[in-house]
N, C-alpha and C. Protein backbone atom coordinates (compact mmCIF):
# COMPACT_ATOMS: atom_id res chain seq x y z
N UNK A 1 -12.14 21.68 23.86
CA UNK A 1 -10.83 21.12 23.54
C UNK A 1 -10.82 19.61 23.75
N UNK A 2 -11.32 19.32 25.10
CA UNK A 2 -11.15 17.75 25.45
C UNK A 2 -12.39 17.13 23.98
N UNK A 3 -13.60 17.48 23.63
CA UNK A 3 -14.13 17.06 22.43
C UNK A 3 -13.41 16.59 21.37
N UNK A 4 -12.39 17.73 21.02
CA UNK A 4 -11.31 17.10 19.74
C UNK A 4 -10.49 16.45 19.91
N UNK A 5 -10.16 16.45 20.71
CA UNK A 5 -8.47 15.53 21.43
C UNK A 5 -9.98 14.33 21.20
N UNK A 6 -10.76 13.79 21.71
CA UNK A 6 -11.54 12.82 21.25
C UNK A 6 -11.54 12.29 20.37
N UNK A 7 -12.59 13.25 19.23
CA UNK A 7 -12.78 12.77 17.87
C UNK A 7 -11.46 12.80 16.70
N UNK A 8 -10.37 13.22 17.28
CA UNK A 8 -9.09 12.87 16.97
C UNK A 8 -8.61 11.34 17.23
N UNK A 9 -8.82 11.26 17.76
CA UNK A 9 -8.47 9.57 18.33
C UNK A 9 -9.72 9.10 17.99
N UNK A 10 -10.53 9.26 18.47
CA UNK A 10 -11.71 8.11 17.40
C UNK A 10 -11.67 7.98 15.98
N UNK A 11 -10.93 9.16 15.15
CA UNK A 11 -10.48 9.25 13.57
C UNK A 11 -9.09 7.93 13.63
N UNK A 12 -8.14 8.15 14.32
CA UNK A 12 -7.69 7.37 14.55
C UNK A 12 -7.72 5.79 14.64
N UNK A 13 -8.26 5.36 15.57
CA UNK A 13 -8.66 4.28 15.52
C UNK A 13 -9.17 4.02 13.77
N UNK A 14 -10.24 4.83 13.64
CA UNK A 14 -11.40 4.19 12.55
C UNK A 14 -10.44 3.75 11.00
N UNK A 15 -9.41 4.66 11.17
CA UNK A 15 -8.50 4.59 10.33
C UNK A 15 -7.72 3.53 9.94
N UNK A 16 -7.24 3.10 11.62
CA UNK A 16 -6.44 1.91 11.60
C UNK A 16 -7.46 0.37 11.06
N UNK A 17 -8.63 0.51 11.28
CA UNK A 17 -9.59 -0.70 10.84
C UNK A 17 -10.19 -0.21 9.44
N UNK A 18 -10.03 0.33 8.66
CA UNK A 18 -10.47 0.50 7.38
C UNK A 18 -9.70 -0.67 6.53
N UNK A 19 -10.39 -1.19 5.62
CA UNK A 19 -10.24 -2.25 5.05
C UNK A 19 -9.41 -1.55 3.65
N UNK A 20 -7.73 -2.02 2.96
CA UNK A 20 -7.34 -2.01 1.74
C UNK A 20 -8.05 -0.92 0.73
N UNK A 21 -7.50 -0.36 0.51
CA UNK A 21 -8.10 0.54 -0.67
C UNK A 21 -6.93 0.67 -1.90
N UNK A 22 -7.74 0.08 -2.83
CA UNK A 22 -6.89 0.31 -4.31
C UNK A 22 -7.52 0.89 -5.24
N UNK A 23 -7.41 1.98 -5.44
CA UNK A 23 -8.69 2.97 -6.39
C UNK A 23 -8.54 1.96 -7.76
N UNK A 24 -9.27 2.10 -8.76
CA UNK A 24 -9.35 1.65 -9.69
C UNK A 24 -8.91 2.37 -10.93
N UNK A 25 -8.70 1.92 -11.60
CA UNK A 25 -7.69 2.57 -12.69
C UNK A 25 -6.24 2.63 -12.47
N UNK A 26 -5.73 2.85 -11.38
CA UNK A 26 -4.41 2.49 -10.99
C UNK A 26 -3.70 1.37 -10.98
N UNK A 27 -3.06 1.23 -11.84
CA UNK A 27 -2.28 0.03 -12.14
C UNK A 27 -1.04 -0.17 -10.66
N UNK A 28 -1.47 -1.49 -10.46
CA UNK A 28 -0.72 -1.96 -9.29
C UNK A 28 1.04 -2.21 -9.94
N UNK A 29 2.26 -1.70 -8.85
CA UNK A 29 3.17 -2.21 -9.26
C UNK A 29 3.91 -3.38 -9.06
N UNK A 30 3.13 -3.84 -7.62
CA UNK A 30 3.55 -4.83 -6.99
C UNK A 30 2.66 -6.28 -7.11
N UNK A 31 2.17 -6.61 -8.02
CA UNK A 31 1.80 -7.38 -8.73
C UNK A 31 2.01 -9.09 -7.82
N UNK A 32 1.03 -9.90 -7.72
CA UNK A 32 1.16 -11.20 -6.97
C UNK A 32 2.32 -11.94 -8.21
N UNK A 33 2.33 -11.65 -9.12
CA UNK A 33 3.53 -12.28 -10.08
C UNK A 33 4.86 -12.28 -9.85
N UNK A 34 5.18 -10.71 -8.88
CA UNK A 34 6.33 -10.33 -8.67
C UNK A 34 6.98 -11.35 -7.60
N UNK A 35 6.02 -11.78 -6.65
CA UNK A 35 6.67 -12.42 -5.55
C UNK A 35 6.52 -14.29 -5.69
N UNK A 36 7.40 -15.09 -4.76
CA UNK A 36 7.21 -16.80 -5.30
C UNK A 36 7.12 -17.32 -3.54
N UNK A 37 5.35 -17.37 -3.72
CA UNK A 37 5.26 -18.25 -2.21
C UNK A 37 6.26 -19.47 -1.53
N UNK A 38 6.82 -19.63 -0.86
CA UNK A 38 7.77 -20.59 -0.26
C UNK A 38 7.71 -21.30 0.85
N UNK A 39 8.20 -22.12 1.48
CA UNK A 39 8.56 -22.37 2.45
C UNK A 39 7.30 -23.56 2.52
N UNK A 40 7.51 -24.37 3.57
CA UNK A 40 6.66 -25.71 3.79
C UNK A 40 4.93 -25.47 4.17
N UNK A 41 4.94 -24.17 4.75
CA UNK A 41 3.66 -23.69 4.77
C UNK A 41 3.04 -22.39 4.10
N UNK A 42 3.96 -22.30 3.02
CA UNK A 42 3.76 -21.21 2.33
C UNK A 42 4.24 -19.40 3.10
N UNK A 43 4.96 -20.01 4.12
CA UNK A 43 4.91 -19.03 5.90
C UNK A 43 6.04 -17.84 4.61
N UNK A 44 6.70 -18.02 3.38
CA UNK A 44 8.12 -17.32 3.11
C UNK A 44 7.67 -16.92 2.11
N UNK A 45 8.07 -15.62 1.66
CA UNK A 45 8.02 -15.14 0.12
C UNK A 45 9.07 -14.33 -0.02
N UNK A 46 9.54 -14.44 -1.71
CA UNK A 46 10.69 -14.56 -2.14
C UNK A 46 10.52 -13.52 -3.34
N UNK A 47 10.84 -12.08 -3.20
CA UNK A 47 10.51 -11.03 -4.25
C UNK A 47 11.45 -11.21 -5.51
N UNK A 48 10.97 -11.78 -6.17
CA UNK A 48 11.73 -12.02 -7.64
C UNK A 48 12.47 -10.80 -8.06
N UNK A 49 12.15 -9.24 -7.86
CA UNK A 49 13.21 -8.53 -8.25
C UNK A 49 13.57 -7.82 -7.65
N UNK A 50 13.98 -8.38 -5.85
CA UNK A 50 15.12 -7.94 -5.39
C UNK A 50 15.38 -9.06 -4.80
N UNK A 51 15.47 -10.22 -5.10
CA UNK A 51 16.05 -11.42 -4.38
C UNK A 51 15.48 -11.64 -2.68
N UNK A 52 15.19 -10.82 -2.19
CA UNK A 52 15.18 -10.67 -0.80
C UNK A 52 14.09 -11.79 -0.29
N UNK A 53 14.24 -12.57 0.80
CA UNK A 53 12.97 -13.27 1.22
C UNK A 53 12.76 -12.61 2.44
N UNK A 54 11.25 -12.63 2.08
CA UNK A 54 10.51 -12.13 3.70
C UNK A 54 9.83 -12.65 4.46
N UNK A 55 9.50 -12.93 6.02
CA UNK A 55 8.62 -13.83 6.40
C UNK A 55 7.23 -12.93 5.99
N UNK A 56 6.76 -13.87 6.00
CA UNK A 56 5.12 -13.61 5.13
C UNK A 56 4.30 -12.54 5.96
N UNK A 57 4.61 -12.72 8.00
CA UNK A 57 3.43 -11.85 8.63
C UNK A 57 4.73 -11.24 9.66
N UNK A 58 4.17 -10.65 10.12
CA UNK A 58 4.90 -9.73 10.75
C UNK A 58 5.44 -10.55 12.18
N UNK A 59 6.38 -9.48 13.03
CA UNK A 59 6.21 -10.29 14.17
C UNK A 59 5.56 -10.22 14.97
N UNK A 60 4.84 -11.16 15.78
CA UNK A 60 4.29 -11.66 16.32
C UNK A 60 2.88 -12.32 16.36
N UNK A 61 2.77 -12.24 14.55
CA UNK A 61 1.56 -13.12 14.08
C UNK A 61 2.63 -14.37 13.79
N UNK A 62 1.51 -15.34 13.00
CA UNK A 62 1.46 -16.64 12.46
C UNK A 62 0.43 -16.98 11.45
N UNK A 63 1.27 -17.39 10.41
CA UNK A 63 0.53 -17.96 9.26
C UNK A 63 -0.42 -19.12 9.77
N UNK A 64 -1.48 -19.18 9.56
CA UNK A 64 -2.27 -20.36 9.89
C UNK A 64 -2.67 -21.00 8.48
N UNK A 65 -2.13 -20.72 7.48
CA UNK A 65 -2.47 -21.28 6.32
C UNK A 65 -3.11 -20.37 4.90
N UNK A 66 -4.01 -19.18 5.36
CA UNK A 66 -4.89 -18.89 4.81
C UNK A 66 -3.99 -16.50 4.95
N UNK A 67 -4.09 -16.85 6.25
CA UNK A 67 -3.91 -15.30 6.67
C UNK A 67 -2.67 -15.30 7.89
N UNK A 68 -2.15 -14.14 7.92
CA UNK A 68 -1.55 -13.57 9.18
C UNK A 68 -2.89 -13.59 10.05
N UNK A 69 -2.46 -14.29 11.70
CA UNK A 69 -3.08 -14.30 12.49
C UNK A 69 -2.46 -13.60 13.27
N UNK A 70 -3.26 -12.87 14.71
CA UNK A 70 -2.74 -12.83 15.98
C UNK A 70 -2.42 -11.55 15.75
N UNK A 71 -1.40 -10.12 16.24
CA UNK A 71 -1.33 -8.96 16.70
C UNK A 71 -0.14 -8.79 16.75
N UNK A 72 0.23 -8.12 15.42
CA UNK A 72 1.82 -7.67 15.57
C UNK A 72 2.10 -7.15 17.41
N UNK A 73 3.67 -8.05 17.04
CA UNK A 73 4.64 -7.12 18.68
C UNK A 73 4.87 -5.90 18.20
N UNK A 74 4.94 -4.55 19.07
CA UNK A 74 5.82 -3.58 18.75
C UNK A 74 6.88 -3.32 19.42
N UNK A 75 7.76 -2.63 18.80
CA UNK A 75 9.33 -2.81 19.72
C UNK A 75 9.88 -1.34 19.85
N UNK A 76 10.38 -1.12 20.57
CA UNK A 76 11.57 0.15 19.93
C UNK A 76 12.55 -0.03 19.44
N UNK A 77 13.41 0.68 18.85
CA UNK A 77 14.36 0.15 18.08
C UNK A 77 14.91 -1.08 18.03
N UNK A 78 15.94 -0.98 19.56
CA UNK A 78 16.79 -1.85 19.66
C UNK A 78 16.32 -3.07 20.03
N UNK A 79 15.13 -2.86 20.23
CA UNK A 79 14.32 -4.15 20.71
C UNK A 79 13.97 -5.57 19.72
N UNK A 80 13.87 -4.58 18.29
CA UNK A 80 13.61 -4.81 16.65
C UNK A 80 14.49 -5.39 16.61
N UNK A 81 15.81 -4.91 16.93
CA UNK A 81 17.41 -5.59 15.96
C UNK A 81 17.39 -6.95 16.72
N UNK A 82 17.50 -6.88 18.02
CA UNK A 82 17.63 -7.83 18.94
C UNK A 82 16.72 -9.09 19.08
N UNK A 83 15.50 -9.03 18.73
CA UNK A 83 14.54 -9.78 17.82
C UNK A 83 14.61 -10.57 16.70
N UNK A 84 15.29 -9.90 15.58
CA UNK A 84 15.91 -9.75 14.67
C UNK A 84 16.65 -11.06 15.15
N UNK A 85 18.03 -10.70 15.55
CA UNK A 85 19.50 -11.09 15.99
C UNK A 85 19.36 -12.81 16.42
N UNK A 86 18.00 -12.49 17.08
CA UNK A 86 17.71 -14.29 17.65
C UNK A 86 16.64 -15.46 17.33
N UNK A 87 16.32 -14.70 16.41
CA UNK A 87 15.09 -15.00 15.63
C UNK A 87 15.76 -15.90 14.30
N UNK A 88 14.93 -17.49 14.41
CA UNK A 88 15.27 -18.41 13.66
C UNK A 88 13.62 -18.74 12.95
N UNK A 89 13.39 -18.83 11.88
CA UNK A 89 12.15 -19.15 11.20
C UNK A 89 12.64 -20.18 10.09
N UNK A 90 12.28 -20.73 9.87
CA UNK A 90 11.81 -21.83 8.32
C UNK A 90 13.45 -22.86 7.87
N UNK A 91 13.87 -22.67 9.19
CA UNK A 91 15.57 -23.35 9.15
C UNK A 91 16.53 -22.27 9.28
N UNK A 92 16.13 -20.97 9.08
CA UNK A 92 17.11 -19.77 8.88
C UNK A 92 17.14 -18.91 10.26
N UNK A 93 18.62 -18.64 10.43
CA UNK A 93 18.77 -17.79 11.40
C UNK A 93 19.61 -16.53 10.87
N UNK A 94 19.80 -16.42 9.79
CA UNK A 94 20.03 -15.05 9.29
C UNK A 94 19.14 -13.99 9.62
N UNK A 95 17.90 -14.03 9.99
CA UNK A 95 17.03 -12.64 9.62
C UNK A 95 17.46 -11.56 10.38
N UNK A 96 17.01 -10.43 9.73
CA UNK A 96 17.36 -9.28 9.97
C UNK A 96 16.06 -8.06 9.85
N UNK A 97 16.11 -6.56 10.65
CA UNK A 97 15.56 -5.86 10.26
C UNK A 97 15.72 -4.78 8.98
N UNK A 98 15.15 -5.03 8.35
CA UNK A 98 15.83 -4.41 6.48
C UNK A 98 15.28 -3.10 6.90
N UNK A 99 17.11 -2.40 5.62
CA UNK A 99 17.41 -1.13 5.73
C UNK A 99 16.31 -0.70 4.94
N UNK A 100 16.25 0.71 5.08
CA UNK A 100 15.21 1.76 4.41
C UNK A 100 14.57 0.98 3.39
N UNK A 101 15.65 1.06 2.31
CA UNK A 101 15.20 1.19 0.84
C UNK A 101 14.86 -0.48 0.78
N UNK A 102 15.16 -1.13 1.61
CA UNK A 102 14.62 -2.46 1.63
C UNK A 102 13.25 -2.81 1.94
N UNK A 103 12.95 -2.01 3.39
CA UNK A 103 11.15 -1.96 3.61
C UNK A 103 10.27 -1.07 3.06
N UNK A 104 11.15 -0.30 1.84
CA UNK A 104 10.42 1.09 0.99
C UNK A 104 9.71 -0.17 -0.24
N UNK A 105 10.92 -1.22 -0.56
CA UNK A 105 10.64 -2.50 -1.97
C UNK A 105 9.14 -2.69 -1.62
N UNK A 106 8.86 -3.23 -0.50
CA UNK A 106 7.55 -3.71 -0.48
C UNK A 106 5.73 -2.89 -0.46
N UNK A 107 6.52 -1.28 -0.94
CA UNK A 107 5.41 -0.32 -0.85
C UNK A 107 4.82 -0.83 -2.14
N UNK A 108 3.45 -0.56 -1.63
CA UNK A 108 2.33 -0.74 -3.34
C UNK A 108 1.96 1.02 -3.27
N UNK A 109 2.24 1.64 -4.17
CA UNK A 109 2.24 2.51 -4.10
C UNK A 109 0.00 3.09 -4.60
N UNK A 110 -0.25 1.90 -5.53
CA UNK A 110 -1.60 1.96 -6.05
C UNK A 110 -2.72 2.08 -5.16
N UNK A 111 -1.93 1.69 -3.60
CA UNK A 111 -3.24 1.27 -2.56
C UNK A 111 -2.66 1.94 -1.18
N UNK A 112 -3.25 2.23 -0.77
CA UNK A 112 -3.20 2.73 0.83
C UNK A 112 -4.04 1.90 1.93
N UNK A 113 -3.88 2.27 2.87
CA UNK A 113 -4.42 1.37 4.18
C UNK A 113 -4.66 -0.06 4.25
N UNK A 114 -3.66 -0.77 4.34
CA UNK A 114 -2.19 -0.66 3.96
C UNK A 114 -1.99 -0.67 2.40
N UNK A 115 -0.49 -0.19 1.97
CA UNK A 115 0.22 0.53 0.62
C UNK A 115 0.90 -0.86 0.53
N UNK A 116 0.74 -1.89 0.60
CA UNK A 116 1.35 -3.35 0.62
C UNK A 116 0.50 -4.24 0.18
N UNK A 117 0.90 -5.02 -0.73
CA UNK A 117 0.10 -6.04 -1.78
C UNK A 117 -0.54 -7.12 -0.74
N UNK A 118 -1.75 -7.21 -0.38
CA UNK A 118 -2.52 -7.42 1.19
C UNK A 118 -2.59 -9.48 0.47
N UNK A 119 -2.62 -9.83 -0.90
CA UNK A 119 -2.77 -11.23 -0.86
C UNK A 119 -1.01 -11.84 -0.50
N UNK A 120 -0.20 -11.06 -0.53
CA UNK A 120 0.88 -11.61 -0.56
C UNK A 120 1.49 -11.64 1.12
N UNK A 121 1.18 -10.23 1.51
CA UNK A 121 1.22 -9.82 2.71
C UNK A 121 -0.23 -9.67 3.62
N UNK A 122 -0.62 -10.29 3.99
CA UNK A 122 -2.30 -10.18 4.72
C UNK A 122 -2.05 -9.73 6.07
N UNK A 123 -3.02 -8.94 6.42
CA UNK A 123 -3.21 -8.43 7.42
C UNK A 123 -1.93 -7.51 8.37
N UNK A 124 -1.11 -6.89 7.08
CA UNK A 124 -0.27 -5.99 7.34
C UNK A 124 -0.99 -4.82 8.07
N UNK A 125 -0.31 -4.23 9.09
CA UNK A 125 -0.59 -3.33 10.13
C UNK A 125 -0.54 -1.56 9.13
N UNK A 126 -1.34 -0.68 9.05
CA UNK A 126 -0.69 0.01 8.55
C UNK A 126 -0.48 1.48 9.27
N UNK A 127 0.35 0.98 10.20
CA UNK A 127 1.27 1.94 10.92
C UNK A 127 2.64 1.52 10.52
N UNK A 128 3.34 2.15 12.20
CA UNK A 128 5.02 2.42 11.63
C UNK A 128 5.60 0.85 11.32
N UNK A 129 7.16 0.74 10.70
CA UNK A 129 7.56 -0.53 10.57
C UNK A 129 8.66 -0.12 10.80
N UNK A 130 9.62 -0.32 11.46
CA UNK A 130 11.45 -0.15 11.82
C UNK A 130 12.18 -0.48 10.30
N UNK A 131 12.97 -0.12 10.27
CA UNK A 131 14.12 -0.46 9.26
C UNK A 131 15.17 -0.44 10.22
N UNK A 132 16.18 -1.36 9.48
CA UNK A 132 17.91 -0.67 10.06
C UNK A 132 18.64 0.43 10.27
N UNK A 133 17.77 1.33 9.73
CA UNK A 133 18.61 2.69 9.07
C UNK A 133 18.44 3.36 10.00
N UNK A 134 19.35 3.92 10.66
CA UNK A 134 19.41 5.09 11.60
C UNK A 134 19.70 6.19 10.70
N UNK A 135 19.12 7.71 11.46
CA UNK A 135 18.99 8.39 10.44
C UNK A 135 20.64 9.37 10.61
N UNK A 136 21.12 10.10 9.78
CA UNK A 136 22.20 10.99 9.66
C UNK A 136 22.11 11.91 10.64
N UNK A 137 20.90 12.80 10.34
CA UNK A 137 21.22 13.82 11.22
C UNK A 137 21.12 13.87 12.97
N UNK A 138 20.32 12.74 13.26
CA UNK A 138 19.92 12.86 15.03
C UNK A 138 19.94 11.30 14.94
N UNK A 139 21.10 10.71 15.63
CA UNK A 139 21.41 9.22 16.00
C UNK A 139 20.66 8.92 16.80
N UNK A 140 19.49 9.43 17.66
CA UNK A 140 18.73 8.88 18.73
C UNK A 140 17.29 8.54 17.73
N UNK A 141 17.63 8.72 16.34
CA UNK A 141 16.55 8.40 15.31
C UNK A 141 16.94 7.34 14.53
N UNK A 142 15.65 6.57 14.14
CA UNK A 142 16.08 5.30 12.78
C UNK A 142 14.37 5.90 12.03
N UNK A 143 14.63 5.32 10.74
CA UNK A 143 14.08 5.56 9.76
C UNK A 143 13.25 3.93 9.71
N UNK A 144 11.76 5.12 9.56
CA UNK A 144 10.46 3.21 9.67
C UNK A 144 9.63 3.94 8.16
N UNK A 145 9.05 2.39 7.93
CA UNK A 145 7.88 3.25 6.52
C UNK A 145 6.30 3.03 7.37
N UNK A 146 5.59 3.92 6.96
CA UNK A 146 4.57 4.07 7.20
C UNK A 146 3.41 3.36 6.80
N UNK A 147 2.93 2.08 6.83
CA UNK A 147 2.05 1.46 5.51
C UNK A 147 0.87 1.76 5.50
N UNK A 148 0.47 2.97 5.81
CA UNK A 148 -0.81 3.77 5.80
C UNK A 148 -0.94 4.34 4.14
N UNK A 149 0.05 5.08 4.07
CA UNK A 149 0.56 5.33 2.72
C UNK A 149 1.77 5.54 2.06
N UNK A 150 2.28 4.01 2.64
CA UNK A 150 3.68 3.86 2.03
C UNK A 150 4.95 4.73 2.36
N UNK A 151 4.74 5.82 3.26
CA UNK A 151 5.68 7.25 3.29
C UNK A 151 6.64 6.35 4.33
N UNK A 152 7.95 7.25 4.14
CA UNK A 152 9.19 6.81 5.27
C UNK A 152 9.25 7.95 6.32
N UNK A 153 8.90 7.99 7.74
CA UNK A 153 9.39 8.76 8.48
C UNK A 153 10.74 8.41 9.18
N UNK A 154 10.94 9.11 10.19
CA UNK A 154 11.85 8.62 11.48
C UNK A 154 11.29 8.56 12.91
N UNK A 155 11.70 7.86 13.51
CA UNK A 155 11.26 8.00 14.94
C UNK A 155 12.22 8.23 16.19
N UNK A 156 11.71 8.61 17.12
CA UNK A 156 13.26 8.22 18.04
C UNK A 156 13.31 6.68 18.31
N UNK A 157 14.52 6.74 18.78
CA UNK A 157 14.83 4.96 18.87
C UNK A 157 13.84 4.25 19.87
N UNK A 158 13.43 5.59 21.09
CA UNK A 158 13.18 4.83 22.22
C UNK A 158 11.42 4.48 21.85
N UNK A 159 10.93 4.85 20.85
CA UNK A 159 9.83 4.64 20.78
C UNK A 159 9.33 3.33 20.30
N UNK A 160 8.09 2.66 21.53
CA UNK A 160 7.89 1.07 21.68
C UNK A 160 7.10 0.75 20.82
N UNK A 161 6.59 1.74 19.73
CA UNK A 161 5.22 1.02 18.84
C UNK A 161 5.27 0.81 17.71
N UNK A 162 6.51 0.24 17.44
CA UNK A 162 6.28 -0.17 16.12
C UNK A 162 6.84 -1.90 15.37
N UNK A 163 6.03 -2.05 14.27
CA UNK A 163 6.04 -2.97 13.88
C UNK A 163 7.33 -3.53 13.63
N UNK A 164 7.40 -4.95 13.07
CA UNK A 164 8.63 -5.40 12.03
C UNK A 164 8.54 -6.61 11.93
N UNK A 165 8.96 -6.48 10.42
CA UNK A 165 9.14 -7.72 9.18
C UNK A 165 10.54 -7.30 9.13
N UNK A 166 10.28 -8.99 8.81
CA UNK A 166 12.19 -9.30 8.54
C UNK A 166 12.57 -10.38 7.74
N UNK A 167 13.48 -9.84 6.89
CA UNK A 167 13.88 -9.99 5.86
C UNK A 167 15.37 -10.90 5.75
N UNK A 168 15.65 -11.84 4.49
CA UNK A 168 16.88 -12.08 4.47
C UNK A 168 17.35 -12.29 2.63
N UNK A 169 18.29 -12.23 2.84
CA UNK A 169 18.92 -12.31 1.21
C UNK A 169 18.38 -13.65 0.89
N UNK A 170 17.45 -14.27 0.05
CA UNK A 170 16.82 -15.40 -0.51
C UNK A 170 17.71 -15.86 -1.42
N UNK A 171 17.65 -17.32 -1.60
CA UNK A 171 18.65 -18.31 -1.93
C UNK A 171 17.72 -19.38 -3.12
């Protein structure tokens, strides 16, 4: 038993370091056309068809020019909003943690590990990501997407491992 509980978690890991996969023949939907690099260091992108701007790396990397550097934070929920809430980037203090169907926009559905267009977004994590959305049926739950393969689960709130990008209505 203790063997698999092992090579379970060593699958794990190996998973999380597998490099982008976009099979071929699959037409990408999320296209580098769709989005308009911004901001003074290129740090902002601005999805042409949902208006929304996003910071470029997650939190607790930094654009160094080229890539997301450094090791996403993970938060639990409320930790996300509150992050969120005080968090000023590129002159803006609007940002926020985007609802469901907002962190669902940025799925590439053509590619897995990570399901996110990797030149626009680099070095996206592809585990959980928070949204706003708490879920209907069990309030001690919010709704995150998965960027392993794009899927939306829920989690409980109190759980500390997960990512977040944040988003604001682009101008």
């Amino acid at each position: 038993m203790k063997n698999i509980v092992i090579i379970c978690l060593l699958s794990l890991v190996a998973l999380n370091s597998v490099a982008q996969i976009c099979p071929e023949g699959i037409k990408q939907t999320k296209p580098d056309t769709q989005y308009l690099i911004t901001g003074d260091n290129d740090d902002l992108v601005i999805d042409t068809q949902t208006g929304l701007m996003w910071i470029r790396c997650s939190l607790g990397q930094m654009w160094d020019g080229n890539s997301c550097t450094g090791t996403a934070t993970t938060y639990n929920w409320q930790q996300a909003l509150n992050a969120a809430d005080t968090h000023s980037f590129a002159g803006f203090s609007d940002w926020r943690v985007p609802n469901l169907k907002e962190l669902e926009s940025l799925v590439e559905p053509a590619c897995y590990s990570p399901a996110i267009n990797q030149s626009i977004f680099p070095n996206t994590n592809s585990t959980f990501y928070w949204s706003s959305s708490p879920t209907a049926i069990n309030t001690a739950n919010a709704w995150n997407v998965i960027f392993r393969f794009g899927n939306n689960y829920y989690s409980d709130k109190n759980y500390n491992a997960v990512s977040v990008r944040l988003v604001r209505i682009g101008q």
